[in-house]
PDB file of N, CA and C in Angstrom:
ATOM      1  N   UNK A   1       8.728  10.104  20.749  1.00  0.00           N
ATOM      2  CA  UNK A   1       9.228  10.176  19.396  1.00  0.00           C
ATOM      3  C   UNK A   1       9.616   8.769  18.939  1.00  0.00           C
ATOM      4  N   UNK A   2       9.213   8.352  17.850  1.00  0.00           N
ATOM      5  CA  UNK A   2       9.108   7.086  16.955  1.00  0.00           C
ATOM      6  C   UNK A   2      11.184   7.358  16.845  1.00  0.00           C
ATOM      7  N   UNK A   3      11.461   5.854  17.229  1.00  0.00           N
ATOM      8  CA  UNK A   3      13.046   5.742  16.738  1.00  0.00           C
ATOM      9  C   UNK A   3      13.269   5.723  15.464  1.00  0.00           C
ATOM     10  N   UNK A   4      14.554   6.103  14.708  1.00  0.00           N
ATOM     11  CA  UNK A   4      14.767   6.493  13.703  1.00  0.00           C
ATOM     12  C   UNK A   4      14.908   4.728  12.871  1.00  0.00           C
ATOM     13  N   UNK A   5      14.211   4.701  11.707  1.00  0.00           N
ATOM     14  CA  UNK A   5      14.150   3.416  11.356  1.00  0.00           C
ATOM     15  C   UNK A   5      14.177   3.976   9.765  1.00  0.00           C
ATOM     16  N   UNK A   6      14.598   2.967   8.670  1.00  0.00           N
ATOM     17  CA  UNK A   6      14.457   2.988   7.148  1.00  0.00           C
ATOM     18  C   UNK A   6      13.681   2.003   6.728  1.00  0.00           C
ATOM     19  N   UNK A   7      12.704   2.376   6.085  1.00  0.00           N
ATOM     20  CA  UNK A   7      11.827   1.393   5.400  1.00  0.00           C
ATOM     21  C   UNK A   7      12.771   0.323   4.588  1.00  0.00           C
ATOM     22  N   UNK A   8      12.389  -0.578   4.237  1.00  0.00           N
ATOM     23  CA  UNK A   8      13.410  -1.298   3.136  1.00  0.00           C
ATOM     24  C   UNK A   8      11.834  -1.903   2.251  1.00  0.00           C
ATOM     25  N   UNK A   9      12.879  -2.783   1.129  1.00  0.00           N
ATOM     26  CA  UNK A   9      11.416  -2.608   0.080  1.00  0.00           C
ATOM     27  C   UNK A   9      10.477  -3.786   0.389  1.00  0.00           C
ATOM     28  N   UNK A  10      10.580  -4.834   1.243  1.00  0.00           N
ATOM     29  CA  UNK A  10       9.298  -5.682   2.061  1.00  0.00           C
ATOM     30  C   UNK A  10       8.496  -4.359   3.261  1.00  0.00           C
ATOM     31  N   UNK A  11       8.911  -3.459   3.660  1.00  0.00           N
ATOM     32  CA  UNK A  11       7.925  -2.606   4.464  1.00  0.00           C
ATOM     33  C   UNK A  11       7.365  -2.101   3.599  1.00  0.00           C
ATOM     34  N   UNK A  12       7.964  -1.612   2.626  1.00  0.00           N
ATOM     35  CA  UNK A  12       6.974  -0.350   1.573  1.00  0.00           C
ATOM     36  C   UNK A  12       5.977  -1.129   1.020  1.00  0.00           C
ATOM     37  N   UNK A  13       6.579  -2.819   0.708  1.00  0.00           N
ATOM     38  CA  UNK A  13       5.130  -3.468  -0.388  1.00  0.00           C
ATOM     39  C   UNK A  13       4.066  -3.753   0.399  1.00  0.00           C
ATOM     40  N   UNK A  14       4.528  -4.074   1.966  1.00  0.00           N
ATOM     41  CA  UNK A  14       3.563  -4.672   2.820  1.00  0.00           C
ATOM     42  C   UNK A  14       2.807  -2.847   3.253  1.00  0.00           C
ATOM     43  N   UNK A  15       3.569  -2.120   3.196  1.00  0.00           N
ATOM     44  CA  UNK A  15       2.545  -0.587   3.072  1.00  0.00           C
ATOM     45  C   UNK A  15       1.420  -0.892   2.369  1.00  0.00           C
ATOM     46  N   UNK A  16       1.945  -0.967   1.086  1.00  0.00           N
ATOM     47  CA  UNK A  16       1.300  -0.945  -0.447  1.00  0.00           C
ATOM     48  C   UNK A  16      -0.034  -2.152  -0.373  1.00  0.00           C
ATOM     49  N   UNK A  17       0.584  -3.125   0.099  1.00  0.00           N
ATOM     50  CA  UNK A  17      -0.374  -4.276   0.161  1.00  0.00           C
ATOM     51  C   UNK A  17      -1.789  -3.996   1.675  1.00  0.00           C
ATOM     52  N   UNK A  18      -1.433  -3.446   2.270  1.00  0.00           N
ATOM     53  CA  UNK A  18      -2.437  -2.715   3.273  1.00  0.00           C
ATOM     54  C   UNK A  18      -3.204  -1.476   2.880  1.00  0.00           C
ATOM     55  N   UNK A  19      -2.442  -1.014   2.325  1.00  0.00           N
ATOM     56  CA  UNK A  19      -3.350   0.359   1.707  1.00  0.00           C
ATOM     57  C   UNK A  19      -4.749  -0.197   0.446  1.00  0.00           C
ATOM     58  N   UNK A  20      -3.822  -1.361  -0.272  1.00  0.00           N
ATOM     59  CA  UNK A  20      -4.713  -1.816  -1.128  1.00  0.00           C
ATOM     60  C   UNK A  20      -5.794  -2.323  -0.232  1.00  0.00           C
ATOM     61  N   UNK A  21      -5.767  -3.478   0.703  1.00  0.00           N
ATOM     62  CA  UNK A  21      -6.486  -3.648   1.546  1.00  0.00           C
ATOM     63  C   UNK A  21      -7.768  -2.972   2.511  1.00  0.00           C
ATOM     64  N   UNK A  22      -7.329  -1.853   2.488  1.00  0.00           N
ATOM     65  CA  UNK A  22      -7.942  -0.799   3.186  1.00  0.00           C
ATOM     66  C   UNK A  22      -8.965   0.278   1.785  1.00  0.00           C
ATOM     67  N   UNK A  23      -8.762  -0.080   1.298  1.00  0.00           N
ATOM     68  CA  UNK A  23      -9.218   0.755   0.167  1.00  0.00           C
ATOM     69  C   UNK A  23     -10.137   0.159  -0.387  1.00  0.00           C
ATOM     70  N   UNK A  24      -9.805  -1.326  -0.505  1.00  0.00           N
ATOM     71  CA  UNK A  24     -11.345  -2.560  -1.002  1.00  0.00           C
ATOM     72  C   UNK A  24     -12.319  -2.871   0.082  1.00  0.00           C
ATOM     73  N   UNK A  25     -12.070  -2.569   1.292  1.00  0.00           N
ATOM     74  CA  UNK A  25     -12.524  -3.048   2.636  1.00  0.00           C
ATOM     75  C   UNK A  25     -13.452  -1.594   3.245  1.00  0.00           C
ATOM     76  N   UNK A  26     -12.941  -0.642   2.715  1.00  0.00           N
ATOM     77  CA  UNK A  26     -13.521   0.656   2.886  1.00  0.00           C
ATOM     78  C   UNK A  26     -13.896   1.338   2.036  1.00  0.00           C
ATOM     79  N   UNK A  27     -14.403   0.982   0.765  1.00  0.00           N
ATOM     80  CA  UNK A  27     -15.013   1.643  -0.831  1.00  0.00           C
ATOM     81  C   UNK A  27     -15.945   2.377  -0.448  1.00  0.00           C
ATOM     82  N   UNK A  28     -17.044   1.615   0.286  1.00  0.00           N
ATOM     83  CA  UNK A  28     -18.360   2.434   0.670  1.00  0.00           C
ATOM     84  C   UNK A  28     -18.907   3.536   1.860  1.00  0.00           C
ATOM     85  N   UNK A  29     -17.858   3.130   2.813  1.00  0.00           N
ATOM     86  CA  UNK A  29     -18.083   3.671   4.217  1.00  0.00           C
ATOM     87  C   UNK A  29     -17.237   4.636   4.251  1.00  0.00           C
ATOM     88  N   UNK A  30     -15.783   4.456   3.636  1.00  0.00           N
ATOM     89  CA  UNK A  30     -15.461   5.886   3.707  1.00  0.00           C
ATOM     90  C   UNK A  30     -14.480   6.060   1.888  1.00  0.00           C
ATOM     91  N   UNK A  31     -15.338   5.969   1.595  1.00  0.00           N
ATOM     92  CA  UNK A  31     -14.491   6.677  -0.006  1.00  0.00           C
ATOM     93  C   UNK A  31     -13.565   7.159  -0.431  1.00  0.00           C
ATOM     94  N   UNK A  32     -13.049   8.602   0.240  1.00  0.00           N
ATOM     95  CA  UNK A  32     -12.657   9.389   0.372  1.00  0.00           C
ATOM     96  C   UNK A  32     -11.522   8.591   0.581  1.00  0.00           C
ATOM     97  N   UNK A  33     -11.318   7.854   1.640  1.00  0.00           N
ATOM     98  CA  UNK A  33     -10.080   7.813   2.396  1.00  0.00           C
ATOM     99  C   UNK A  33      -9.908   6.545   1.234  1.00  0.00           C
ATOM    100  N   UNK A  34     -10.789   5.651   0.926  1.00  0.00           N
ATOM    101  CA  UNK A  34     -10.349   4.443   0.334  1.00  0.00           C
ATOM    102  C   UNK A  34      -9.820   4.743  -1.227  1.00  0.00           C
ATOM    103  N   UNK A  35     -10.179   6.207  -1.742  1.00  0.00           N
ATOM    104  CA  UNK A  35      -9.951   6.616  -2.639  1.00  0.00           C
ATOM    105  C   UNK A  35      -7.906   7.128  -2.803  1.00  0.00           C
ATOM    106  N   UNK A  36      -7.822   7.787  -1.564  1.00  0.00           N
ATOM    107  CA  UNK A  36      -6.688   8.036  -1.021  1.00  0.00           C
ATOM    108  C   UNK A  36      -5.599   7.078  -0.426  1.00  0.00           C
ATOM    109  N   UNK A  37      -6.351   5.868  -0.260  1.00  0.00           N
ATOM    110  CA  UNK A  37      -5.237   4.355   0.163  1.00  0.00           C
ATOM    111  C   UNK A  37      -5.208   4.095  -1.112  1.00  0.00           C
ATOM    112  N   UNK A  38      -5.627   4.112  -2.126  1.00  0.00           N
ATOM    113  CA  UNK A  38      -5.564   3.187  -3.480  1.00  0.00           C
ATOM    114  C   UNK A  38      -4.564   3.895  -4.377  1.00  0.00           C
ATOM    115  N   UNK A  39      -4.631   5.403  -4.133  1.00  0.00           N
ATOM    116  CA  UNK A  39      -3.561   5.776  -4.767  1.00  0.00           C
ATOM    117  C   UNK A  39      -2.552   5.594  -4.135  1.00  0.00           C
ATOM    118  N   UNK A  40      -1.904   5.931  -3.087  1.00  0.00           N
ATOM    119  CA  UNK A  40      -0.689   5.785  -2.436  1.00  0.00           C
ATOM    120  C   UNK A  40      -0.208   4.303  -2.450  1.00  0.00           C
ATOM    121  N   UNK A  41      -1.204   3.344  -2.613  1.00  0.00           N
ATOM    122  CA  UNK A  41      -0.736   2.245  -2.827  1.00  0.00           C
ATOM    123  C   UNK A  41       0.014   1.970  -4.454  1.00  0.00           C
ATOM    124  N   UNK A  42      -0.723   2.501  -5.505  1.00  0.00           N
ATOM    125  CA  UNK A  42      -0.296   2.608  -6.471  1.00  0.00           C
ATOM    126  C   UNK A  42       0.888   3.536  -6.616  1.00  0.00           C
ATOM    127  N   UNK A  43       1.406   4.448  -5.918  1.00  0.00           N
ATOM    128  CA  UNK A  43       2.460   5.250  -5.888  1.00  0.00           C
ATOM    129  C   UNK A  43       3.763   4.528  -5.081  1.00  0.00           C
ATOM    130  N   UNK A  44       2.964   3.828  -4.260  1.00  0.00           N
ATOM    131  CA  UNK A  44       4.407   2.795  -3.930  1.00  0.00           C
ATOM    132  C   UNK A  44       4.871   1.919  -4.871  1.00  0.00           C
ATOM    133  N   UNK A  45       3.591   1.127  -5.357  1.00  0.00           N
ATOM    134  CA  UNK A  45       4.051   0.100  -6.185  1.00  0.00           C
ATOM    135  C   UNK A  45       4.573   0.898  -7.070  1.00  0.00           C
ATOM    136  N   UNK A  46       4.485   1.546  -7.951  1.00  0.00           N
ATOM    137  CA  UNK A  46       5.473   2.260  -9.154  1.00  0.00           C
ATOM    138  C   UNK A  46       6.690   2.115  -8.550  1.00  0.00           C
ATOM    139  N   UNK A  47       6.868   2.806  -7.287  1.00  0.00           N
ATOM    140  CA  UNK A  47       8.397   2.983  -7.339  1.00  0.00           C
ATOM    141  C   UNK A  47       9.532   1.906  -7.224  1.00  0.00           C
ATOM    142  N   UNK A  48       8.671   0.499  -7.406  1.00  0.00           N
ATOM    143  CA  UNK A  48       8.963  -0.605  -6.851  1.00  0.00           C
ATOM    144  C   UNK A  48       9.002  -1.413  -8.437  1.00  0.00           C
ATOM    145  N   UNK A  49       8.087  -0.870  -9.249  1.00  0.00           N
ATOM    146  CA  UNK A  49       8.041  -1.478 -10.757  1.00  0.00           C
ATOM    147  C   UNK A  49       6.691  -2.687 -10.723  1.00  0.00           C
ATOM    148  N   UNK A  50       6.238  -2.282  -9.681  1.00  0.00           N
ATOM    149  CA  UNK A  50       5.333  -3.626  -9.386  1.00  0.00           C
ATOM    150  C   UNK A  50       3.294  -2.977  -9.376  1.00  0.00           C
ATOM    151  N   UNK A  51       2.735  -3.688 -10.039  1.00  0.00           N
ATOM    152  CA  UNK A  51       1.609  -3.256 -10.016  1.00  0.00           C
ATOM    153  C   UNK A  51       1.152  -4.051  -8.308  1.00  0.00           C
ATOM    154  N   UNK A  52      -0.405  -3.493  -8.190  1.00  0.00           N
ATOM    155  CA  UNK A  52      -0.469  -4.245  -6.496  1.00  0.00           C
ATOM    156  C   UNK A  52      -0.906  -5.615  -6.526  1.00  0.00           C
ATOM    157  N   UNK A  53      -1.341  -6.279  -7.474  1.00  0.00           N
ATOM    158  CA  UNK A  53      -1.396  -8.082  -7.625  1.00  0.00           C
ATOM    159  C   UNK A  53      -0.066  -7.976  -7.402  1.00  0.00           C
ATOM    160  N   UNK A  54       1.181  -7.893  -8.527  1.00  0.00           N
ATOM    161  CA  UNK A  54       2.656  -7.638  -7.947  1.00  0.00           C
ATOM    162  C   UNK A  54       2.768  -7.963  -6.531  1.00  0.00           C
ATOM    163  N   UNK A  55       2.618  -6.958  -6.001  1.00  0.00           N
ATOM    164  CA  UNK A  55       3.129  -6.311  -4.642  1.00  0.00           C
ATOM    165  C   UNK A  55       2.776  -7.624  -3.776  1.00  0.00           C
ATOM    166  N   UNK A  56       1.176  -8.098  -3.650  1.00  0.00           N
ATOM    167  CA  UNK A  56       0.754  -9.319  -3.062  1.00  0.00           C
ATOM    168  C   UNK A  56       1.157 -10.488  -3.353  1.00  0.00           C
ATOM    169  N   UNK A  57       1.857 -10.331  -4.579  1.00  0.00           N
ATOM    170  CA  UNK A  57       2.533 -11.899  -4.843  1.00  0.00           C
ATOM    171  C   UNK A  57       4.162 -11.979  -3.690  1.00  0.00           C
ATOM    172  N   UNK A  58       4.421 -10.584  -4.661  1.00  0.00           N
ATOM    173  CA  UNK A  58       5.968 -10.417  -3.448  1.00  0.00           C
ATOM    174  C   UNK A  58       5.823 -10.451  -1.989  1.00  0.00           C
ATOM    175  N   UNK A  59       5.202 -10.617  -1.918  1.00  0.00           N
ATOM    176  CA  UNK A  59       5.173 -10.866   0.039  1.00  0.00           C
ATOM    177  C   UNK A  59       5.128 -12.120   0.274  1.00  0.00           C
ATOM    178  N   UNK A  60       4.271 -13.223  -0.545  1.00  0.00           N
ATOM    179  CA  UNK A  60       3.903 -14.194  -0.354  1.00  0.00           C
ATOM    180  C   UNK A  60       5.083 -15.703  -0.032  1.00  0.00           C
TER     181      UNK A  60
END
């Protein structure tokens, strides 16, 4: 069992910023799923106020 941990808001963008990642890197081979990283990435960034250029600047 994974120890009990809280995201804080550099884990969620660096989520956000991997999902985006995974979603441009996987458009063709698997769709589906890259279709499904792109939203959840966009559902983080909202809750953050940040579009995902946003999100990649804030990490930087």
């Amino acid at each position: 069992m994974a120890p009990d941990y809280t995201l804080d808001r550099n884990d969620e963008l660096l989520i956000a910023v991997s999902l985006f990642e995974y979603s441009r890197e996987w458009e063709i081979a698997e769709p589906w799923n890259a279709e499904r990283a792109w939203f959840l990435c966009r559902v983080i960034c909202e809750r953050h106020g940040l579009s995902p250029s946003e999100a990649v600047l804030e990490l930087e």
